[in-house]
PDB file of N, CA and C in Angstrom:
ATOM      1  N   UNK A   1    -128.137 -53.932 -27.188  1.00  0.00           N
ATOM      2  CA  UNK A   1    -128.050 -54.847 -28.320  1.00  0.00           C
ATOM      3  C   UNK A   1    -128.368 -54.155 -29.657  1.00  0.00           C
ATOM      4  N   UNK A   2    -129.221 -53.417 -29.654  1.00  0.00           N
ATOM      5  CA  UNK A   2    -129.585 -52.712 -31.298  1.00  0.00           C
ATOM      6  C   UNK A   2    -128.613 -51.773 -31.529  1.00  0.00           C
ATOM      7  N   UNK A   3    -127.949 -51.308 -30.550  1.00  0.00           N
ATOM      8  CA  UNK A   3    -126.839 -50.215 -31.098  1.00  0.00           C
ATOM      9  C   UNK A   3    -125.501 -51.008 -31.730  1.00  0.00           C
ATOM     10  N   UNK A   4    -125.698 -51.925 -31.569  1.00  0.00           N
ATOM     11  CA  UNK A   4    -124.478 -53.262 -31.827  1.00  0.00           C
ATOM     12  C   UNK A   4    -124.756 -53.764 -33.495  1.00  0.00           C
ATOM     13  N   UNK A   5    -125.863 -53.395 -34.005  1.00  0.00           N
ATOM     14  CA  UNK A   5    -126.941 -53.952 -35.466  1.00  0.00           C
ATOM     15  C   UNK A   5    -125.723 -53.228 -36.580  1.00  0.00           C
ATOM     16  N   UNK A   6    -125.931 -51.325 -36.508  1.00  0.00           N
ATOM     17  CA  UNK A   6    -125.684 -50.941 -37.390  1.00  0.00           C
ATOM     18  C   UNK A   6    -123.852 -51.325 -37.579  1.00  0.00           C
ATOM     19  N   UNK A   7    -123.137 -51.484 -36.611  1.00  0.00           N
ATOM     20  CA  UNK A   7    -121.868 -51.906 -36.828  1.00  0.00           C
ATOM     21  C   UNK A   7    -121.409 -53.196 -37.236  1.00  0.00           C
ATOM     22  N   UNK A   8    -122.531 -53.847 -37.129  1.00  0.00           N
ATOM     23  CA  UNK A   8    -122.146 -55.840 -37.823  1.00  0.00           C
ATOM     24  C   UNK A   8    -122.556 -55.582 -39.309  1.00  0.00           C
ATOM     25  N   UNK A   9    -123.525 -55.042 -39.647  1.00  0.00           N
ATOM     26  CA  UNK A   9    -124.169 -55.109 -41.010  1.00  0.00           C
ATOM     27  C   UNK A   9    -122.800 -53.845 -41.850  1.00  0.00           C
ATOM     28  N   UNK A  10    -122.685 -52.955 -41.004  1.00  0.00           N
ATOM     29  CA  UNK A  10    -121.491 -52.305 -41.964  1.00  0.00           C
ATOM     30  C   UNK A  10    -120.387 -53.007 -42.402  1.00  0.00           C
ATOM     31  N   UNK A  11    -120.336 -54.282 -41.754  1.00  0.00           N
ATOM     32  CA  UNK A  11    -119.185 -54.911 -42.425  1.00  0.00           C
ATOM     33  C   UNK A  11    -119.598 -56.111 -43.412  1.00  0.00           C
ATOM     34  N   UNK A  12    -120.355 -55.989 -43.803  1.00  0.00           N
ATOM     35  CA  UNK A  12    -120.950 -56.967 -45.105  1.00  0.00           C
ATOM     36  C   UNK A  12    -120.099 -56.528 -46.136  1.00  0.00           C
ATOM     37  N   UNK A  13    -119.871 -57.459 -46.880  1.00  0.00           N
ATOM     38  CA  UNK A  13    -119.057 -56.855 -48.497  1.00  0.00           C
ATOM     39  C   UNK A  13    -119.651 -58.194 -49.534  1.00  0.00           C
ATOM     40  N   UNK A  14    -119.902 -58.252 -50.433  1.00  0.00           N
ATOM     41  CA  UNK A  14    -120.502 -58.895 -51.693  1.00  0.00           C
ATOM     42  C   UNK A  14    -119.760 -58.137 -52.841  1.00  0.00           C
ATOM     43  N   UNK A  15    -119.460 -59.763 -53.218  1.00  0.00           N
ATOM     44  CA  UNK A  15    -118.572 -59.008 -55.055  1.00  0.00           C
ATOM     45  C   UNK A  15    -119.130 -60.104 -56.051  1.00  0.00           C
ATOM     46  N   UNK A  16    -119.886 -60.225 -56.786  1.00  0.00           N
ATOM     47  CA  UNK A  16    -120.755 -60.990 -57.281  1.00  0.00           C
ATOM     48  C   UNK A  16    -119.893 -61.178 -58.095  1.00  0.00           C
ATOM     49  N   UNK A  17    -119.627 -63.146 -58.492  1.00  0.00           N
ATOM     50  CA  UNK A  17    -118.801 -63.565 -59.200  1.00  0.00           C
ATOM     51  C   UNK A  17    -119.519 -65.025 -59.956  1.00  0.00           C
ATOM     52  N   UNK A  18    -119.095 -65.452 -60.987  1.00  0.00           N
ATOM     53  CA  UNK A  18    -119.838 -66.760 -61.046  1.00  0.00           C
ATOM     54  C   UNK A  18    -117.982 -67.961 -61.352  1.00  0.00           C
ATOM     55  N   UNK A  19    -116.957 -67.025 -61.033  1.00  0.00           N
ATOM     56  CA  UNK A  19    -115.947 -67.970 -61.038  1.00  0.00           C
ATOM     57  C   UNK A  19    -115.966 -69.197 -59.976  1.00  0.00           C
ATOM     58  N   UNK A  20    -115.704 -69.764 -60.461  1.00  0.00           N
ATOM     59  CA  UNK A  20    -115.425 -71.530 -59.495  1.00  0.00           C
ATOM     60  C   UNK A  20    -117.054 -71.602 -59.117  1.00  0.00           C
ATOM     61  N   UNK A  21    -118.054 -71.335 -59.149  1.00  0.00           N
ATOM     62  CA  UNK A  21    -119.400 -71.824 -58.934  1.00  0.00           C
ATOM     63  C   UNK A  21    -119.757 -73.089 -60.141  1.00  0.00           C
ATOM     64  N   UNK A  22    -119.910 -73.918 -59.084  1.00  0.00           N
ATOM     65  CA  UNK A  22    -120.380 -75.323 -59.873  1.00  0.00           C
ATOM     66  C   UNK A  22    -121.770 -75.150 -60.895  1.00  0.00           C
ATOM     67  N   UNK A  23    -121.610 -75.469 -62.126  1.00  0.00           N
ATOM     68  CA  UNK A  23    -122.563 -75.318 -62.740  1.00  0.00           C
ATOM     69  C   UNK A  23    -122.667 -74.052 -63.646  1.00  0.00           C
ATOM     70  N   UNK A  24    -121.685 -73.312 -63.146  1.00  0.00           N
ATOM     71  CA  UNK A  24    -121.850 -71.158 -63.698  1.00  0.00           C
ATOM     72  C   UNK A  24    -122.199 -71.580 -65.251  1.00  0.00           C
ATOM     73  N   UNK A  25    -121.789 -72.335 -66.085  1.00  0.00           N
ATOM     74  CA  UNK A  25    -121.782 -72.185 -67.569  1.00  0.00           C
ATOM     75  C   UNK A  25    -122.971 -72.889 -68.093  1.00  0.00           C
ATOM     76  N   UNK A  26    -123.574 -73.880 -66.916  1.00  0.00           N
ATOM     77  CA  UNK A  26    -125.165 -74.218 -67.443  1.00  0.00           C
ATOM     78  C   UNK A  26    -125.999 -72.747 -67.233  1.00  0.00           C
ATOM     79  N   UNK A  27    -125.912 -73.006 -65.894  1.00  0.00           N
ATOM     80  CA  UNK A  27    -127.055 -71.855 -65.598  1.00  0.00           C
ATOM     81  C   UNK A  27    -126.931 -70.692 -66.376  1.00  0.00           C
ATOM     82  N   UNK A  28    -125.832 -70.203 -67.359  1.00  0.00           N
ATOM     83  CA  UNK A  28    -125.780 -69.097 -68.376  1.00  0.00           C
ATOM     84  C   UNK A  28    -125.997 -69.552 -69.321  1.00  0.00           C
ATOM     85  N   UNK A  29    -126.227 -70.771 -69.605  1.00  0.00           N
ATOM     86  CA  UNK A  29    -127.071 -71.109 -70.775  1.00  0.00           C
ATOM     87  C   UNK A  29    -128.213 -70.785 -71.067  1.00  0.00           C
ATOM     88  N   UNK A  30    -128.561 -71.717 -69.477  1.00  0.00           N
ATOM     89  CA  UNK A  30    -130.176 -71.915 -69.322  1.00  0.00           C
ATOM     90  C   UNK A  30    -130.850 -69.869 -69.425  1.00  0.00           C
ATOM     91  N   UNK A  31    -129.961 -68.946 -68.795  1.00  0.00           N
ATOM     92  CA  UNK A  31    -130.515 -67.752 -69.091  1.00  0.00           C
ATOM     93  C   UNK A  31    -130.325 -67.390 -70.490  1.00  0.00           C
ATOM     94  N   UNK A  32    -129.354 -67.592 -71.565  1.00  0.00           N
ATOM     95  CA  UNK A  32    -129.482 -67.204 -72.520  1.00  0.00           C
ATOM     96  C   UNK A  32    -130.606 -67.998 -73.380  1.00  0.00           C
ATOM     97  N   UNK A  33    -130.962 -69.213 -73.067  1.00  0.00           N
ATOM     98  CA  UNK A  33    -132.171 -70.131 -73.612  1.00  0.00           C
ATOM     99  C   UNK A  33    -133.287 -69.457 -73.052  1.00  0.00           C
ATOM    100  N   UNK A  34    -133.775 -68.903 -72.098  1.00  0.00           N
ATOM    101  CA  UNK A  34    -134.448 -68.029 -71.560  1.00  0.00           C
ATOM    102  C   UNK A  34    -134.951 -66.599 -72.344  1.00  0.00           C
ATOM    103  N   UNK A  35    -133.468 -66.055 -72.441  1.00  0.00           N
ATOM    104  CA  UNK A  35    -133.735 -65.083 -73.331  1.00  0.00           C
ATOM    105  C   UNK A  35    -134.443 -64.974 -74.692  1.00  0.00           C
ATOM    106  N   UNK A  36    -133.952 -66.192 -75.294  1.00  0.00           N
ATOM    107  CA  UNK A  36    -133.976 -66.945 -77.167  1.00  0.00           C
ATOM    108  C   UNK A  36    -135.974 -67.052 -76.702  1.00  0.00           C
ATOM    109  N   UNK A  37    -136.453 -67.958 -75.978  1.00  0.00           N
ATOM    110  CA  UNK A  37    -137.455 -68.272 -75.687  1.00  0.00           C
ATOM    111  C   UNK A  37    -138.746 -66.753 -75.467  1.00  0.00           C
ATOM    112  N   UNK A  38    -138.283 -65.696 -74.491  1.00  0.00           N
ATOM    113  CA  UNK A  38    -138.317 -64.678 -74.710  1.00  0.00           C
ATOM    114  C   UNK A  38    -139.135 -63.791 -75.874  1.00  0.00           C
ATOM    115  N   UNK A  39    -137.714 -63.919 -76.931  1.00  0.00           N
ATOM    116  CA  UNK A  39    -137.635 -63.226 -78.270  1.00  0.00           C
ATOM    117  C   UNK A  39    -139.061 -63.759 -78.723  1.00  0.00           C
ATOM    118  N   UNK A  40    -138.986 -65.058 -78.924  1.00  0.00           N
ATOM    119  CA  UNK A  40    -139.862 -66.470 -79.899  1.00  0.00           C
ATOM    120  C   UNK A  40    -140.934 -65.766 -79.526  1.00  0.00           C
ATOM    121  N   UNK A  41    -141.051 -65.517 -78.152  1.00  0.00           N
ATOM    122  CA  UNK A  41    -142.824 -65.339 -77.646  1.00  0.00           C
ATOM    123  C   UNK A  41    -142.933 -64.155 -78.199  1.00  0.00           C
ATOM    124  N   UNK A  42    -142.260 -63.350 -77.766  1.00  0.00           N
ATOM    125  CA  UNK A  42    -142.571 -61.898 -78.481  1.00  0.00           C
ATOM    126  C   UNK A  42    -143.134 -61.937 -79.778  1.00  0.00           C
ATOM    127  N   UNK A  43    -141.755 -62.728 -80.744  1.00  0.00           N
ATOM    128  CA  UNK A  43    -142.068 -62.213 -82.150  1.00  0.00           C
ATOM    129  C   UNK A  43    -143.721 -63.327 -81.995  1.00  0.00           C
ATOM    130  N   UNK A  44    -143.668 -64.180 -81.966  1.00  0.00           N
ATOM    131  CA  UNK A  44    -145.049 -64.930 -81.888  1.00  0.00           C
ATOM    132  C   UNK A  44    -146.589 -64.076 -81.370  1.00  0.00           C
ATOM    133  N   UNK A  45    -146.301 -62.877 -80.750  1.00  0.00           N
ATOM    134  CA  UNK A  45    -147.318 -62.281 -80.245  1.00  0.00           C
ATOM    135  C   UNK A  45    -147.526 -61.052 -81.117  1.00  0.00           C
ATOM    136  N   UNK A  46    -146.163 -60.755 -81.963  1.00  0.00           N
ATOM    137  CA  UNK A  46    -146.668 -59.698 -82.700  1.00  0.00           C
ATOM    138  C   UNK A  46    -147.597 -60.168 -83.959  1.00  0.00           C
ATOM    139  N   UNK A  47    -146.584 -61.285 -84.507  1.00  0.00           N
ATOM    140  CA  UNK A  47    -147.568 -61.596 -85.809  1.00  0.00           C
ATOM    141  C   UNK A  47    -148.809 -62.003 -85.436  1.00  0.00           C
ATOM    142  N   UNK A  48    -148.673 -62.998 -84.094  1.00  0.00           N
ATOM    143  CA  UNK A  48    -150.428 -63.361 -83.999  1.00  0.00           C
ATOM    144  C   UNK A  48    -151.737 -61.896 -84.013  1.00  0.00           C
ATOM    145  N   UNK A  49    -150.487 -60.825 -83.062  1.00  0.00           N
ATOM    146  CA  UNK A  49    -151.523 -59.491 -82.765  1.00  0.00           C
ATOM    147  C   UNK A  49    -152.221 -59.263 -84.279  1.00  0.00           C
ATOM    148  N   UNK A  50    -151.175 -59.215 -84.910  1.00  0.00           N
ATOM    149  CA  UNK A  50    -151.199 -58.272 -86.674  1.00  0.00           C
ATOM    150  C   UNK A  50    -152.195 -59.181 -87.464  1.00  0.00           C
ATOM    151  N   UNK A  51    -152.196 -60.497 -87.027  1.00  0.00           N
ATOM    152  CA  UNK A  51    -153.292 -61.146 -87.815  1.00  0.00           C
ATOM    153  C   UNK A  51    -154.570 -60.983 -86.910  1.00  0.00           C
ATOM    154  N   UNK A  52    -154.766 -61.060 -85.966  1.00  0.00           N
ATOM    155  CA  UNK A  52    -156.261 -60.726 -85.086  1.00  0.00           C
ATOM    156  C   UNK A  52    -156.465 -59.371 -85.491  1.00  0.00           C
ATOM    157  N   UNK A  53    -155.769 -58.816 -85.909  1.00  0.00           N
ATOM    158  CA  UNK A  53    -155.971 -57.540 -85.743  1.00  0.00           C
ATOM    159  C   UNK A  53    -156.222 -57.017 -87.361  1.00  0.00           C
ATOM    160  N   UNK A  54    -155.853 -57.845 -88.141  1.00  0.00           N
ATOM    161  CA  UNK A  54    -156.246 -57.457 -89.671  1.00  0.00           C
ATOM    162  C   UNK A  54    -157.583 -58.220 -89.830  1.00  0.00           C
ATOM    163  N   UNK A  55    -158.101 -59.259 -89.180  1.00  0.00           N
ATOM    164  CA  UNK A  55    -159.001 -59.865 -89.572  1.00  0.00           C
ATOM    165  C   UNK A  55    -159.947 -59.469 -89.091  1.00  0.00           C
ATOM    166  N   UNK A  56    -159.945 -59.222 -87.703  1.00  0.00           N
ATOM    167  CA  UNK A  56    -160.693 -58.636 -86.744  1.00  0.00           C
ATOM    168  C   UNK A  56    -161.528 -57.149 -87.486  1.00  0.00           C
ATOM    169  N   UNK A  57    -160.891 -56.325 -88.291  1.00  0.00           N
ATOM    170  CA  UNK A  57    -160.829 -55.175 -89.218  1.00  0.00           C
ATOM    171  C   UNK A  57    -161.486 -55.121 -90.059  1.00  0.00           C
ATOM    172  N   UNK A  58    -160.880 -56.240 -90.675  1.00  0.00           N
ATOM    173  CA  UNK A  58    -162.044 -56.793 -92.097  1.00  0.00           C
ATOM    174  C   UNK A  58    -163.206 -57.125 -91.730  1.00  0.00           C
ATOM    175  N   UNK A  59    -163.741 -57.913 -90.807  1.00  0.00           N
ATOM    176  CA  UNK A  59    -164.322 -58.337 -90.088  1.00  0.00           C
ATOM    177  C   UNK A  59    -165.563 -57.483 -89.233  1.00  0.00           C
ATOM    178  N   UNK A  60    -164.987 -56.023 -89.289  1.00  0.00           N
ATOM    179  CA  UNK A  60    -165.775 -55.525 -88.316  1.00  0.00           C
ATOM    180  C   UNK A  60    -166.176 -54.927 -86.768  1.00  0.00           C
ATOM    181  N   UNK A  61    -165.122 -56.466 -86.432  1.00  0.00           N
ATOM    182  CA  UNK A  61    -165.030 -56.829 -84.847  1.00  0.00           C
ATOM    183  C   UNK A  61    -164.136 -55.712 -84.496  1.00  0.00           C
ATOM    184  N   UNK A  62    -164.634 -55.038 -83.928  1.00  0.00           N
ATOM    185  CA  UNK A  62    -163.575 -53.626 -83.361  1.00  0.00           C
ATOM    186  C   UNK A  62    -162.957 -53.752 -81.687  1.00  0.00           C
ATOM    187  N   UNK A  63    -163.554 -54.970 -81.515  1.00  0.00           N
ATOM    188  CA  UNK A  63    -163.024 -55.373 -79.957  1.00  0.00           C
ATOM    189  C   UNK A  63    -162.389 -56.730 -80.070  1.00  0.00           C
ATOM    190  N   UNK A  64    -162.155 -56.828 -81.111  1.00  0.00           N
ATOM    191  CA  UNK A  64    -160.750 -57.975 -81.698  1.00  0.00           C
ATOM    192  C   UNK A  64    -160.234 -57.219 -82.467  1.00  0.00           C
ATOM    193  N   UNK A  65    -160.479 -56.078 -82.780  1.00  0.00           N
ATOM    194  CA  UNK A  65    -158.899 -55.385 -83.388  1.00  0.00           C
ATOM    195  C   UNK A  65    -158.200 -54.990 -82.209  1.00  0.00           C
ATOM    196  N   UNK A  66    -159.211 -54.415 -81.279  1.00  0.00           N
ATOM    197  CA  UNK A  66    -158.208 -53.670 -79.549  1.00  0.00           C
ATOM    198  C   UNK A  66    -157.152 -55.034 -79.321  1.00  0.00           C
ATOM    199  N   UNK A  67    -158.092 -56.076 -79.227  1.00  0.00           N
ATOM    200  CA  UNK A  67    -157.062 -57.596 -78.926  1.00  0.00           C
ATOM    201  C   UNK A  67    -156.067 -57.589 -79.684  1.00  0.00           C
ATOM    202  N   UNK A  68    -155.822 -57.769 -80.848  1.00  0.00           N
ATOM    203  CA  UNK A  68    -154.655 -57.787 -81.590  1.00  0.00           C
ATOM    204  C   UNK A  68    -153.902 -56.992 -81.581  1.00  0.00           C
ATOM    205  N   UNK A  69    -154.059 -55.277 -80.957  1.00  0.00           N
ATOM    206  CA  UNK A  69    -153.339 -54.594 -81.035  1.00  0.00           C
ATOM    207  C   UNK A  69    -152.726 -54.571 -80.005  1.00  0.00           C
ATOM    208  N   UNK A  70    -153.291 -54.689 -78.583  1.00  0.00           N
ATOM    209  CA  UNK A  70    -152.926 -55.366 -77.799  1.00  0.00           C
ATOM    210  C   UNK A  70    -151.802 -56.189 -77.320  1.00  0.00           C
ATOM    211  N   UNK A  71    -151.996 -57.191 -78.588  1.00  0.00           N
ATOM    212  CA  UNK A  71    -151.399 -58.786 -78.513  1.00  0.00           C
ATOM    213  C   UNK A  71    -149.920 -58.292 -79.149  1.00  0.00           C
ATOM    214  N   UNK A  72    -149.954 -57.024 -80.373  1.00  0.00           N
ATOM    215  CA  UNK A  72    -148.573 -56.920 -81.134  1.00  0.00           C
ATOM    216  C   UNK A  72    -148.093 -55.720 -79.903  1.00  0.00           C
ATOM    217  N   UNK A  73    -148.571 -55.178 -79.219  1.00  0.00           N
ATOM    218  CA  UNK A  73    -148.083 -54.171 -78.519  1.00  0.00           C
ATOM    219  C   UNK A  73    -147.317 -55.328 -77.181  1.00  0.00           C
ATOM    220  N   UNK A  74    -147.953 -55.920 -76.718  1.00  0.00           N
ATOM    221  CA  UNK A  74    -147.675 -56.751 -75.817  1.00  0.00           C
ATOM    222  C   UNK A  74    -146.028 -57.074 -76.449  1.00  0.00           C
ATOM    223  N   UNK A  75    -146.267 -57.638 -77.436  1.00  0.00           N
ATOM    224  CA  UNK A  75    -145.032 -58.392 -77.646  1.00  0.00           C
ATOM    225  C   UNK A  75    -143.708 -57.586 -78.311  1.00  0.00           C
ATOM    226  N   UNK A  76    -144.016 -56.578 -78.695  1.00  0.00           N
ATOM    227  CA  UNK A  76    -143.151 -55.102 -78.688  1.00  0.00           C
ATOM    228  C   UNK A  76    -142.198 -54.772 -77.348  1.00  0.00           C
ATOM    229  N   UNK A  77    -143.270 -54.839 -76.185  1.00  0.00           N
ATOM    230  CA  UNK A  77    -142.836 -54.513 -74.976  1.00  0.00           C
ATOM    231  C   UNK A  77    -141.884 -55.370 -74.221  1.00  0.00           C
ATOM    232  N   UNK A  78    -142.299 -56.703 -74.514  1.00  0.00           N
ATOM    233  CA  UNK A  78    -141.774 -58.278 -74.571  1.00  0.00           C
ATOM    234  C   UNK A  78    -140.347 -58.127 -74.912  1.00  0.00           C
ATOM    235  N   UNK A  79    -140.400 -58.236 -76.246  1.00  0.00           N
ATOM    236  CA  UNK A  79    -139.171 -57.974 -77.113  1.00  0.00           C
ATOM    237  C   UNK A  79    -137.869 -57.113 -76.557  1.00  0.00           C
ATOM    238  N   UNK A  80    -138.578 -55.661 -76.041  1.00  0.00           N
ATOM    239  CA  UNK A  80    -137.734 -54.743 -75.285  1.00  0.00           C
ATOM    240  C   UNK A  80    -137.349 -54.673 -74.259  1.00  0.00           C
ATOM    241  N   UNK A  81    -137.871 -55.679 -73.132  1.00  0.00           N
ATOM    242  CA  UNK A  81    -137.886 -56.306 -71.994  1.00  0.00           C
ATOM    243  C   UNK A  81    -136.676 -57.380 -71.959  1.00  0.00           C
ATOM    244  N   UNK A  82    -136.369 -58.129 -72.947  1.00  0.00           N
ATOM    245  CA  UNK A  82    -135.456 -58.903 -72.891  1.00  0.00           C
ATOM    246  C   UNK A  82    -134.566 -58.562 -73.773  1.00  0.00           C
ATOM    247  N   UNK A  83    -134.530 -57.761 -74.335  1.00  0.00           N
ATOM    248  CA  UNK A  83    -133.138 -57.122 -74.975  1.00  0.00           C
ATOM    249  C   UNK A  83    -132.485 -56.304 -73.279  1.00  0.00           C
ATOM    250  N   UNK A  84    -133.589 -55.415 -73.291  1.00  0.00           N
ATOM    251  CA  UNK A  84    -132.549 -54.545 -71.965  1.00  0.00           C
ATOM    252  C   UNK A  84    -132.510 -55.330 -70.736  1.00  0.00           C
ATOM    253  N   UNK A  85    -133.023 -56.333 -70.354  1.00  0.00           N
ATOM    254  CA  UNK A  85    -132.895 -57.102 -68.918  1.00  0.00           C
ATOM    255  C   UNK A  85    -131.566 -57.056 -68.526  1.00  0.00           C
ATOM    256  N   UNK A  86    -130.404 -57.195 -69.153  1.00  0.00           N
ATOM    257  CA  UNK A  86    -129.283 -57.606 -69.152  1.00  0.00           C
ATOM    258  C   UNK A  86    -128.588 -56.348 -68.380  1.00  0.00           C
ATOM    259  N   UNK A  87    -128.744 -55.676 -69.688  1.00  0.00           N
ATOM    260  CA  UNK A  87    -128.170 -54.149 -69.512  1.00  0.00           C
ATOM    261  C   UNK A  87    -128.691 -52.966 -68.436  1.00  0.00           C
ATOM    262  N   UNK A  88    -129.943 -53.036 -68.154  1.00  0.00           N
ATOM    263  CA  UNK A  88    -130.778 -52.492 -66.777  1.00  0.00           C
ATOM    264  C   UNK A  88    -129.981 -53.617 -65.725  1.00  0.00           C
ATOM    265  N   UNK A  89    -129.998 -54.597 -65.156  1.00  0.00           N
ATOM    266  CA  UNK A  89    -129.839 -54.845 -63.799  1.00  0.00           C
ATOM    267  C   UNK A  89    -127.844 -55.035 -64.023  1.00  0.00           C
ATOM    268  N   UNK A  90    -127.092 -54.793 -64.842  1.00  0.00           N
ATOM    269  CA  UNK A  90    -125.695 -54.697 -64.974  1.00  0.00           C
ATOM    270  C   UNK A  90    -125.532 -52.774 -64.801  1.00  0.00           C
ATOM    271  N   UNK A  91    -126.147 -51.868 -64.872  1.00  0.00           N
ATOM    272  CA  UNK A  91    -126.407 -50.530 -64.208  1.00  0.00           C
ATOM    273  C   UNK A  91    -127.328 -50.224 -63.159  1.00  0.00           C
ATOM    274  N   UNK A  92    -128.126 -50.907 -62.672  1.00  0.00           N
ATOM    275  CA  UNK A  92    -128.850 -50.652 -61.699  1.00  0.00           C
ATOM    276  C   UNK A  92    -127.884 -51.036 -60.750  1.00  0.00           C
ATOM    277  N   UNK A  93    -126.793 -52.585 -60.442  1.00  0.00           N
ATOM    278  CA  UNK A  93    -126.006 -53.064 -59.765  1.00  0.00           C
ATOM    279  C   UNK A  93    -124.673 -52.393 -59.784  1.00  0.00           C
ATOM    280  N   UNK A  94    -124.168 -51.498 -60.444  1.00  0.00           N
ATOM    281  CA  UNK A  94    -123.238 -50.347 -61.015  1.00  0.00           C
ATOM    282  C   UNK A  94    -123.656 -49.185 -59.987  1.00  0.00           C
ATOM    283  N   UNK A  95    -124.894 -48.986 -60.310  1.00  0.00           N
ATOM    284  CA  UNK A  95    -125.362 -47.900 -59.523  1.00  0.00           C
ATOM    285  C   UNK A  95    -125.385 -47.937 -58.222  1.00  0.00           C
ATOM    286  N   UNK A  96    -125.932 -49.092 -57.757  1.00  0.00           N
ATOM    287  CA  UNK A  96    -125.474 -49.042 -56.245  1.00  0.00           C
ATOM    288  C   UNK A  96    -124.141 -49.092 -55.680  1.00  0.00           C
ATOM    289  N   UNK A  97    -123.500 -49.188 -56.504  1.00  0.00           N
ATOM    290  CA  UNK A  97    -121.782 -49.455 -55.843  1.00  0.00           C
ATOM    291  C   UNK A  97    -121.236 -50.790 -56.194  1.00  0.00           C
ATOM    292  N   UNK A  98    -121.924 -51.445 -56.771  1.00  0.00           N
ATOM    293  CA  UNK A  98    -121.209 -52.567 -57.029  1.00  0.00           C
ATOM    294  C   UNK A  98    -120.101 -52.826 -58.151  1.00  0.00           C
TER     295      UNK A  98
END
């Protein structure tokens, strides 16, 4: 029976499509609303970082400036995370053969 495995699974084939799938043009909404949402947090984490982090300064607090820097670095990374999401798993899925 296990020598029988590797010859059923060699015949798998997948061609990833979203034609005639019920719904394809919500659910690419709902990811591009995803994305938009994304951005918002990001940019929202940089300015919040840049203000914890200027006040924090003035302030003294040198372990609320790490936080704010933190908080704008966070959302830097954020930002770059959902710009390339798209473009990383459309070459990672390239790369395997698809």
């Amino acid at each position: 029976m296990p020598s029988l495995l590797p010859g059923v699974l060699a015949q798998v084939d997948a061609n990833p499509t979203s034609q005639g799938l019920p719904g394809a043009q919500l659910l690419q909404q709902m990811i591009d609303w995803l994305s938009q949402v994304a951005l918002w947090g990001s940019l929202a984490s940089i300015l919040l970082g840049a203000a914890i982090y200027g006040l924090a300064q003035q302030s003294g607090n040198y372990a609320g400036g790490y936080r704010g820097k933190q908080l704008a670095l966070a959302g830097v990374i954020g930002a770059c995370l959902a710009g390339v999401a798209p473009t990383a798993i459309n070459m990672f899925f390239q790369a395997a053969g698809g």
